[in-house]
Structures are given as C-alpha cells and as structure tokens.
PDB file of N, CA and C in Angstrom:
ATOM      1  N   UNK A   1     116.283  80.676  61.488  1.00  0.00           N
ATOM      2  CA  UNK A   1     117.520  81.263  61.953  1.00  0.00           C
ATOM      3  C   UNK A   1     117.858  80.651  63.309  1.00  0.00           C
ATOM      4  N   UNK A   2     118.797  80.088  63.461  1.00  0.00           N
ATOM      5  CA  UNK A   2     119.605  79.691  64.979  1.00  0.00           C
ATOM      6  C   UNK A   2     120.815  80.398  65.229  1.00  0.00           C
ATOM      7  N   UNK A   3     120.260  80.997  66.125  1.00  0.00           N
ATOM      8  CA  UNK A   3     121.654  81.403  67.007  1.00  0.00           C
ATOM      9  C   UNK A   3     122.606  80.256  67.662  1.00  0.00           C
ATOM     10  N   UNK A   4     123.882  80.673  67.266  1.00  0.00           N
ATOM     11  CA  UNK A   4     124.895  80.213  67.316  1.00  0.00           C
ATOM     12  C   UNK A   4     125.403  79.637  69.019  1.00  0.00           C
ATOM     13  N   UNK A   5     125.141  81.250  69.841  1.00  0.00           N
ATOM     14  CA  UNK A   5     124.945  80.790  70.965  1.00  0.00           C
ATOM     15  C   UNK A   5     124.684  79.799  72.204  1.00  0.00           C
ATOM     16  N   UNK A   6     123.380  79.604  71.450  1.00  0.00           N
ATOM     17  CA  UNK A   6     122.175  78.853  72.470  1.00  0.00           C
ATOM     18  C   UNK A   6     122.073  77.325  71.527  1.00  0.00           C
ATOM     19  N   UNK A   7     122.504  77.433  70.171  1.00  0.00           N
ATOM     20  CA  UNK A   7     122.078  76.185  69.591  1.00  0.00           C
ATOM     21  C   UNK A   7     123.868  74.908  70.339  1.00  0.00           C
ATOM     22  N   UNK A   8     124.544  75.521  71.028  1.00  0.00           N
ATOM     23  CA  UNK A   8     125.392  74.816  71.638  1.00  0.00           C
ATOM     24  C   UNK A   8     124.729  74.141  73.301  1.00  0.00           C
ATOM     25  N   UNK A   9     124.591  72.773  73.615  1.00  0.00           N
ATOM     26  CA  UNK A   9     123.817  72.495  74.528  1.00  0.00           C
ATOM     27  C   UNK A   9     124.666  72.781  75.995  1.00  0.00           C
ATOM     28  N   UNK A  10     125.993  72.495  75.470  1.00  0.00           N
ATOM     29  CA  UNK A  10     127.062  73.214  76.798  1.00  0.00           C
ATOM     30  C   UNK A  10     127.552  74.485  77.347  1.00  0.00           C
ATOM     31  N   UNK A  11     127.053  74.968  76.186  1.00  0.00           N
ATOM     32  CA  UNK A  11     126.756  76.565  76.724  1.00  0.00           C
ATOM     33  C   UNK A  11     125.496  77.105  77.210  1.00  0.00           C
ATOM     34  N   UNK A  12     124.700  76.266  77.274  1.00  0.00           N
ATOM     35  CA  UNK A  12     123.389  76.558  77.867  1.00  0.00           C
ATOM     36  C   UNK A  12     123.568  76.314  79.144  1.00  0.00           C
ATOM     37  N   UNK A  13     123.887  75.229  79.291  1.00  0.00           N
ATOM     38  CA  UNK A  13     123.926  74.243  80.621  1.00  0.00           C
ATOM     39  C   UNK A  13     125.145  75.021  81.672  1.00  0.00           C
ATOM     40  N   UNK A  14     126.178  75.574  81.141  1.00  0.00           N
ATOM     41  CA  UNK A  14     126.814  76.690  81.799  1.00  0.00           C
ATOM     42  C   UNK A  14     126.450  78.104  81.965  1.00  0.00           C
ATOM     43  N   UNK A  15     125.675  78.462  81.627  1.00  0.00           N
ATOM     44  CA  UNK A  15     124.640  79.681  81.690  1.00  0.00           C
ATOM     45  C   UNK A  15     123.943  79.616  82.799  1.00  0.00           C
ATOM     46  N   UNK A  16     123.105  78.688  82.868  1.00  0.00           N
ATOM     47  CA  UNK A  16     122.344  78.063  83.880  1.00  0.00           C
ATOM     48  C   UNK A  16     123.265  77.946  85.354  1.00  0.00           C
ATOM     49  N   UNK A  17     123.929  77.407  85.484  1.00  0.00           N
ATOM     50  CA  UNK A  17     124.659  77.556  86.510  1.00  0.00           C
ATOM     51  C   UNK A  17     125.313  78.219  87.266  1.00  0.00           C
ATOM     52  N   UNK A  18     125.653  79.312  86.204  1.00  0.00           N
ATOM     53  CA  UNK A  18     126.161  80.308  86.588  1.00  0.00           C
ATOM     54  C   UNK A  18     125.328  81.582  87.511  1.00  0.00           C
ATOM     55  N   UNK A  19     123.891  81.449  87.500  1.00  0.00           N
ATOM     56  CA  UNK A  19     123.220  82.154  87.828  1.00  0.00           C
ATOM     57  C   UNK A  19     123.112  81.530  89.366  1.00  0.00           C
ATOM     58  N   UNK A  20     123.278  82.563  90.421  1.00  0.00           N
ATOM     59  CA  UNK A  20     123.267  83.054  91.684  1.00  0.00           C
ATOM     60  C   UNK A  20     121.891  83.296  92.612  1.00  0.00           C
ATOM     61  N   UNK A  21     121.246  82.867  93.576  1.00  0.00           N
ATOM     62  CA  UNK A  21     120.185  83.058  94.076  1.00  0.00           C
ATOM     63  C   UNK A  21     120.681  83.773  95.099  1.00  0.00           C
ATOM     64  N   UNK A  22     120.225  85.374  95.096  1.00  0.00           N
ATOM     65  CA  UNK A  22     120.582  86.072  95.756  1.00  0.00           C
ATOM     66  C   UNK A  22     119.565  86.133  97.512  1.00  0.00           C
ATOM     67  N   UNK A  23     118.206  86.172  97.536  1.00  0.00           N
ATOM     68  CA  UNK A  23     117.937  85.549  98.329  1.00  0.00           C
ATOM     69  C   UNK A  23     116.601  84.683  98.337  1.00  0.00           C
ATOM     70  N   UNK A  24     116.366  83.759  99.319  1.00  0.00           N
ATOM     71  CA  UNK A  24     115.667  83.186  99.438  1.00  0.00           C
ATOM     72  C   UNK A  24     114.526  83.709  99.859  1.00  0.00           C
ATOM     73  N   UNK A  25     113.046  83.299  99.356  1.00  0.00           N
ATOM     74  CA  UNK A  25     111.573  83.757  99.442  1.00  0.00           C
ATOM     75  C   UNK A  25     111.077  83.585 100.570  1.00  0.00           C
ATOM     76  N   UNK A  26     111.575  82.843 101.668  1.00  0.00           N
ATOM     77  CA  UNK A  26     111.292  82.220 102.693  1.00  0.00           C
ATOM     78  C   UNK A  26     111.461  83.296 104.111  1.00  0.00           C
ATOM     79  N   UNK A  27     113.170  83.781 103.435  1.00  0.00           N
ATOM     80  CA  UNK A  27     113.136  84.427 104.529  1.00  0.00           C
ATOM     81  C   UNK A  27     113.190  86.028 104.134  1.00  0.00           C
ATOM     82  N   UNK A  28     112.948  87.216 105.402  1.00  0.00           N
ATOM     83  CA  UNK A  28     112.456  88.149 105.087  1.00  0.00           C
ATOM     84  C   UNK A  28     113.039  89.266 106.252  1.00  0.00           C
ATOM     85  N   UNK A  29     114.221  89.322 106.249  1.00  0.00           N
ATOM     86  CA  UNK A  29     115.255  89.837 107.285  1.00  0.00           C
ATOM     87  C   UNK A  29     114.502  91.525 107.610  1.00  0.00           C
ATOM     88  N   UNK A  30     114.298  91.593 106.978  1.00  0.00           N
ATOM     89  CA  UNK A  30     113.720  93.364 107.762  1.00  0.00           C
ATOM     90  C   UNK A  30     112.473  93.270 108.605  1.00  0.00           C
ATOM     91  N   UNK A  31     111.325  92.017 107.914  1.00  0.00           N
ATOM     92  CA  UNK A  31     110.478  91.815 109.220  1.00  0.00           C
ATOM     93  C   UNK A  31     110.687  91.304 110.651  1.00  0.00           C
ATOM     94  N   UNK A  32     112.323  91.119 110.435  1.00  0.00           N
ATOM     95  CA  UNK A  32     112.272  90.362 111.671  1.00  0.00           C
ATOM     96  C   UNK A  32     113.166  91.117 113.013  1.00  0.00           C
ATOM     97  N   UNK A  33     113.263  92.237 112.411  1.00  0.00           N
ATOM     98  CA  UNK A  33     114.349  93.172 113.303  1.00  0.00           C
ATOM     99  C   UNK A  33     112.958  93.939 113.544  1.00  0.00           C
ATOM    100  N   UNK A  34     113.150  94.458 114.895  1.00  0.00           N
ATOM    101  CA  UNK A  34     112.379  95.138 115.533  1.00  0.00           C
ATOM    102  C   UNK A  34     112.691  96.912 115.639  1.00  0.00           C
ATOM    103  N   UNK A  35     111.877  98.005 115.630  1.00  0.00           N
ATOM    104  CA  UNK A  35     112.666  99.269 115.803  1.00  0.00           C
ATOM    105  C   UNK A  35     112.708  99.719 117.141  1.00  0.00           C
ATOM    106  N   UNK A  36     114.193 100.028 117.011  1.00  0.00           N
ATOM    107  CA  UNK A  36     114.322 100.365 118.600  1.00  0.00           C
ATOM    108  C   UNK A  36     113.406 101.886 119.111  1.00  0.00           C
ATOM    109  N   UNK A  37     112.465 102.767 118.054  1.00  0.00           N
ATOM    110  CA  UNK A  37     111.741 104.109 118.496  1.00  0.00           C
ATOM    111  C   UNK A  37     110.028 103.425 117.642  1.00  0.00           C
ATOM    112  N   UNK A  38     109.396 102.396 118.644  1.00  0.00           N
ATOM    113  CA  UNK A  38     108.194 102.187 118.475  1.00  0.00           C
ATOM    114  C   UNK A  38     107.517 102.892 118.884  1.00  0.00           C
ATOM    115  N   UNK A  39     107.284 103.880 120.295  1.00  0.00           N
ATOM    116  CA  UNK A  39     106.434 104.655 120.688  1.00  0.00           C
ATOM    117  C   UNK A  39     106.308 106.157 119.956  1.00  0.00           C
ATOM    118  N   UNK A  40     104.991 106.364 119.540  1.00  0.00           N
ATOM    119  CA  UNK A  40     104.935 107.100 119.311  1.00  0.00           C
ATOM    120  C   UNK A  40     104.384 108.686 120.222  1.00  0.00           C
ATOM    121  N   UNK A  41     104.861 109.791 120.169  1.00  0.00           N
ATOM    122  CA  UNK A  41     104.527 111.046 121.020  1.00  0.00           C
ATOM    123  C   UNK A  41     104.292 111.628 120.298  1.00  0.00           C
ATOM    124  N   UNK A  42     103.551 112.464 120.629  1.00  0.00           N
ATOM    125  CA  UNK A  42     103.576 113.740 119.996  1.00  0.00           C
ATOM    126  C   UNK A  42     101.746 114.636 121.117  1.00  0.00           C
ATOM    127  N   UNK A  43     102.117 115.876 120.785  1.00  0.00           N
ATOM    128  CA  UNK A  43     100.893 116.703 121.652  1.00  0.00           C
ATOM    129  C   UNK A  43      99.398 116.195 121.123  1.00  0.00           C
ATOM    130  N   UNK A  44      98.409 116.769 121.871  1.00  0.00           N
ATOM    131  CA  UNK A  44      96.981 116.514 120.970  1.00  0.00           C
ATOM    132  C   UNK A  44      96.797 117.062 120.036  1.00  0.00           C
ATOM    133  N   UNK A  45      97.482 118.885 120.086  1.00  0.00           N
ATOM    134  CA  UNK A  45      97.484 120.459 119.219  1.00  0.00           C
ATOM    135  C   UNK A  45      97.604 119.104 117.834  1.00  0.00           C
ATOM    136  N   UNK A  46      99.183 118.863 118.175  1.00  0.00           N
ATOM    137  CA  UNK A  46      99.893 118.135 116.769  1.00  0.00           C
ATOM    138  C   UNK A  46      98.948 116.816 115.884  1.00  0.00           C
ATOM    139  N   UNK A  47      98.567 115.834 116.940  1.00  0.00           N
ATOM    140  CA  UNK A  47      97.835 115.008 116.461  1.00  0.00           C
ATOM    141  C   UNK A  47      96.153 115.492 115.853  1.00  0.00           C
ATOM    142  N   UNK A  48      95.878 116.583 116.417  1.00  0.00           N
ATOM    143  CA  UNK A  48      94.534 117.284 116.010  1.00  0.00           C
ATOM    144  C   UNK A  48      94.967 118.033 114.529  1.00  0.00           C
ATOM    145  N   UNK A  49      96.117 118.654 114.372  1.00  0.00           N
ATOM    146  CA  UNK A  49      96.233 119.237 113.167  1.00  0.00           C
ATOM    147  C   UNK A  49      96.427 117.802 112.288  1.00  0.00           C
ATOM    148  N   UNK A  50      97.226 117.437 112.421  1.00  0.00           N
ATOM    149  CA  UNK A  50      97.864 116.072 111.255  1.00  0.00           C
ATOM    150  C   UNK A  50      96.157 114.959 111.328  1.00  0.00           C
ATOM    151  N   UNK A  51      95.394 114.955 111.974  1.00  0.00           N
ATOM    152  CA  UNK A  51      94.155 114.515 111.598  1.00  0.00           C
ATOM    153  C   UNK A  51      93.507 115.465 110.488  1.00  0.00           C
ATOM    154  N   UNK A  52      93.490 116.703 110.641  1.00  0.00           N
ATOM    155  CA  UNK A  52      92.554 117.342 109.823  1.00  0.00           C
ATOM    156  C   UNK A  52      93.337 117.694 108.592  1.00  0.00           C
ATOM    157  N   UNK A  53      94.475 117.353 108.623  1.00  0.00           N
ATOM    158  CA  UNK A  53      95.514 117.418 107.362  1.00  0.00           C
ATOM    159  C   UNK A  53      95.321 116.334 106.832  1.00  0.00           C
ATOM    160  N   UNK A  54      95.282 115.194 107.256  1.00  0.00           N
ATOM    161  CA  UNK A  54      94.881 113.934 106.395  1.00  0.00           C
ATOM    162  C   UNK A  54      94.055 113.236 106.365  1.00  0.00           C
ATOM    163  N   UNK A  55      92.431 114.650 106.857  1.00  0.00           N
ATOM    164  CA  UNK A  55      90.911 113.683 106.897  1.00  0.00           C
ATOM    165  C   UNK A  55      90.384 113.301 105.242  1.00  0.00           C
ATOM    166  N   UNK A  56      89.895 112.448 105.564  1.00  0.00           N
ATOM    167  CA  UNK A  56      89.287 112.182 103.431  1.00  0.00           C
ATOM    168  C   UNK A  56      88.065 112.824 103.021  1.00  0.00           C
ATOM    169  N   UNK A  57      87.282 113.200 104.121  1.00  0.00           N
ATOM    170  CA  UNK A  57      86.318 113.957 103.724  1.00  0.00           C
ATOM    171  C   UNK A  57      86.458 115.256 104.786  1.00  0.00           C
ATOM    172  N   UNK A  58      85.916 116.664 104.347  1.00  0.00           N
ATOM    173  CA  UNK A  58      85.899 117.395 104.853  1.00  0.00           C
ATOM    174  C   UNK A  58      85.245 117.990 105.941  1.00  0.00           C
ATOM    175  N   UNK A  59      85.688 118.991 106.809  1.00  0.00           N
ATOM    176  CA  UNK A  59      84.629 119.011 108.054  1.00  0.00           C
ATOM    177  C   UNK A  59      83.482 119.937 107.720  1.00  0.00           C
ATOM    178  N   UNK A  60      82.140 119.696 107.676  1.00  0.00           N
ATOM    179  CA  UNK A  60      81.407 120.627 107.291  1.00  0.00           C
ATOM    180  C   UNK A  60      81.323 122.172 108.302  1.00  0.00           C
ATOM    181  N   UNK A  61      81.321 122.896 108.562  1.00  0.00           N
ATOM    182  CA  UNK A  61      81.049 123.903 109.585  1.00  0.00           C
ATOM    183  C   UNK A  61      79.862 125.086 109.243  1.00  0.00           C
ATOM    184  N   UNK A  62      78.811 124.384 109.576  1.00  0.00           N
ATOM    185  CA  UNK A  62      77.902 124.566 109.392  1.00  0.00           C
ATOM    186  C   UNK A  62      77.027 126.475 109.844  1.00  0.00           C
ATOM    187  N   UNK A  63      78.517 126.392 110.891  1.00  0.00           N
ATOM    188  CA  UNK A  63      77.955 127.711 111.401  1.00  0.00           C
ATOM    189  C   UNK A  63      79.121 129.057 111.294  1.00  0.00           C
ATOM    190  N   UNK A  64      79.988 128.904 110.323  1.00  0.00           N
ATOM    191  CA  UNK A  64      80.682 129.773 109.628  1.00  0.00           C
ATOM    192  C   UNK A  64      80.128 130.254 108.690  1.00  0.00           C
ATOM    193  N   UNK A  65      80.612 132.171 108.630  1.00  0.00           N
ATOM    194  CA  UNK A  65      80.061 132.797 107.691  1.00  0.00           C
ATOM    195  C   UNK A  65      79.992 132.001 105.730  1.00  0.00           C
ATOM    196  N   UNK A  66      81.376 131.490 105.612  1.00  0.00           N
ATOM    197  CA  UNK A  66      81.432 131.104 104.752  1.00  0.00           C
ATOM    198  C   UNK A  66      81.222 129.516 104.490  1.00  0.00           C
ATOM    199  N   UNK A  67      79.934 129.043 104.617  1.00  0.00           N
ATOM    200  CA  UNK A  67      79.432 127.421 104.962  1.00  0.00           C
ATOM    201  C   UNK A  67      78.451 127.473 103.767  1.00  0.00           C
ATOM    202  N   UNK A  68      77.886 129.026 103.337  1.00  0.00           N
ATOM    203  CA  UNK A  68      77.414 128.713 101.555  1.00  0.00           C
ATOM    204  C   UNK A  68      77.893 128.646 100.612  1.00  0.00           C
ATOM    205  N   UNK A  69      79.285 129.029 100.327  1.00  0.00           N
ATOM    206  CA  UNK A  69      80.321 129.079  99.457  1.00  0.00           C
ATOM    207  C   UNK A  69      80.826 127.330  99.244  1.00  0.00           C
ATOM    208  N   UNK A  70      81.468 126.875 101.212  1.00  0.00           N
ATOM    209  CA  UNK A  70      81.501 125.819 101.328  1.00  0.00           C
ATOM    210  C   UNK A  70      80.510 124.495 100.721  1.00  0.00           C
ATOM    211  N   UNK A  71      79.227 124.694 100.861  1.00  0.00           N
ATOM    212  CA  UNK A  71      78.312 123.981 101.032  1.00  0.00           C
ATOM    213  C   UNK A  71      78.008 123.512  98.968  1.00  0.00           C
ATOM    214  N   UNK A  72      78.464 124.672  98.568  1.00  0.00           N
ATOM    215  CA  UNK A  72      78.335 124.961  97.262  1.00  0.00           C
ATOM    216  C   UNK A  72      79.150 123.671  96.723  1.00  0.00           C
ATOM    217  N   UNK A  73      80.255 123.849  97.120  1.00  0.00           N
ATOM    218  CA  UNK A  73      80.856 122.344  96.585  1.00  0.00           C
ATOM    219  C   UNK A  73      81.178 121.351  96.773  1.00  0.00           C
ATOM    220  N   UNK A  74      80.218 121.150  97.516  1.00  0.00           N
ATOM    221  CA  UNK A  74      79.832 119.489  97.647  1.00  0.00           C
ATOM    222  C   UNK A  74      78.852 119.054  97.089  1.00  0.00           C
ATOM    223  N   UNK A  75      77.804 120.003  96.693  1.00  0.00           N
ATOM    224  CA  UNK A  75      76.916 120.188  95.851  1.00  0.00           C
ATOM    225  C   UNK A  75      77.727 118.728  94.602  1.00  0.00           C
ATOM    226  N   UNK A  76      76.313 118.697  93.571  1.00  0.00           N
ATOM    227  CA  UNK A  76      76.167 117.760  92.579  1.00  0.00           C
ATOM    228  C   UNK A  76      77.135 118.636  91.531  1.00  0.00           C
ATOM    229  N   UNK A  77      76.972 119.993  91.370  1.00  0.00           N
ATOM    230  CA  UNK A  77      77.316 120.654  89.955  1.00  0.00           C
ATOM    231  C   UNK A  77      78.857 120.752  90.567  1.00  0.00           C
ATOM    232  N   UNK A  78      79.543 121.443  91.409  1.00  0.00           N
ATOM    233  CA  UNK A  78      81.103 121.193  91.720  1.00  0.00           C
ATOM    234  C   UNK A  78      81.475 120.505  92.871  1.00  0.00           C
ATOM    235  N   UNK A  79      81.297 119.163  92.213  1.00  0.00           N
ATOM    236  CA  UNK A  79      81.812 118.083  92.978  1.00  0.00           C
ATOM    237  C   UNK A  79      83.275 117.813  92.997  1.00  0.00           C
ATOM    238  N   UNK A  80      83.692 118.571  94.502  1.00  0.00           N
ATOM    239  CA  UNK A  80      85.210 118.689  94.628  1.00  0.00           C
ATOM    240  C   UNK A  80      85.632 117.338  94.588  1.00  0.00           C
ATOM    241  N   UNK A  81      85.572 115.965  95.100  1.00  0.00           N
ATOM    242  CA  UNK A  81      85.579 115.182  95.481  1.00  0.00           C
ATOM    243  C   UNK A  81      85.847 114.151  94.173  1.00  0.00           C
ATOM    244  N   UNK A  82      85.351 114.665  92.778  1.00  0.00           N
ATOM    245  CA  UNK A  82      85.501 113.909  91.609  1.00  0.00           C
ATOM    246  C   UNK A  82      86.629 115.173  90.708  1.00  0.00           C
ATOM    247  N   UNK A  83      86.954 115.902  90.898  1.00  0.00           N
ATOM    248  CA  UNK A  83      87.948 116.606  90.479  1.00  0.00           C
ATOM    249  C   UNK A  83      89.213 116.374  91.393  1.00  0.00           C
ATOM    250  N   UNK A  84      89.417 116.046  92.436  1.00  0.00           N
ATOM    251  CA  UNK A  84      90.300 115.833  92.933  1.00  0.00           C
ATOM    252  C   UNK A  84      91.280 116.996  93.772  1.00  0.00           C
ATOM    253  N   UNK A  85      90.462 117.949  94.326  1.00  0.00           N
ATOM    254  CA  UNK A  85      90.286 118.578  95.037  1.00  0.00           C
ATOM    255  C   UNK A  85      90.198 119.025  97.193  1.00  0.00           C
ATOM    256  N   UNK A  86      90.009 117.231  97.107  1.00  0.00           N
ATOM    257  CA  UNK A  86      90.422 117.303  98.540  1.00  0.00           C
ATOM    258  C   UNK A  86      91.222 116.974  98.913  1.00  0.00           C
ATOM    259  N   UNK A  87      91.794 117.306 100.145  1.00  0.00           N
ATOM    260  CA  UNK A  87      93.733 116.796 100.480  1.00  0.00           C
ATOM    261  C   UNK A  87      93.945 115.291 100.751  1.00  0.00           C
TER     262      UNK A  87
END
C-alpha cells in the first residue's frame, strides 16, 4: 500500500521546509536572567520548623513518655520507612 501523499517527492520536500525551529539548543534564556529576590530571610523559629517538616529521617526522642510506641516503628516488624510513612 502507498500513500498517495508521501509517494509524491515534492510534497515531501515541501513538508520539510515548512517546519520552523522554534528554538535553538544552544541557547537557554531563563538561565541567563538573574532574580531580582535572591536573598533569602526568614526567623530561626521558621527555618527550625521547615527543617523538621522536611527531615528524611525522624528525630528519635529518646526521653519522651511516648519513645516506646515511637521506638516500636522503626523496629524490623513496622517499618515506617518501607510503607511510606515518613514526611
């Protein structure tokens, strides 16, 4: 089966041309603008919470009432960590 289309060699060759290079690989215009709000602020309170909001492992606290409950699942049998369970 040939398509009718493509089996014309001047309609190929105008196909081809017609296609547009929108941009070039070379260049990379957003790395090259700088942001005018690089510094970052914020309190210790803030940076101490948003650490423990996005630590990967958990803090053990060894000397809270509830550190056997805790302690329980990290344990081998409920391994929070393979259920997907920590933040």
């Amino acid at each position: 089966m040939v398509l009718t289309e493509y089996s014309d060699k001047k309609k190929k060759k105008e196909r081809k041309d017609s296609i547009e290079t929108v941009m070039s690989l070379i260049e990379f215009p957003l790395l090259d603008q700088t942001s005018s709000n690089s510094v970052i602020s914020t309190t210790p309170n803030d940076l101490s919470n948003w650490s423990r909001l996005s630590s990967l492992w958990p803090l053990l606290y060894g000397t809270s009432c509830c550190f056997i409950e805790f302690a329980s699942l990290i344990g081998s049998r409920f391994d929070f960590d393979r259920y997907g369970l920590v933040p």
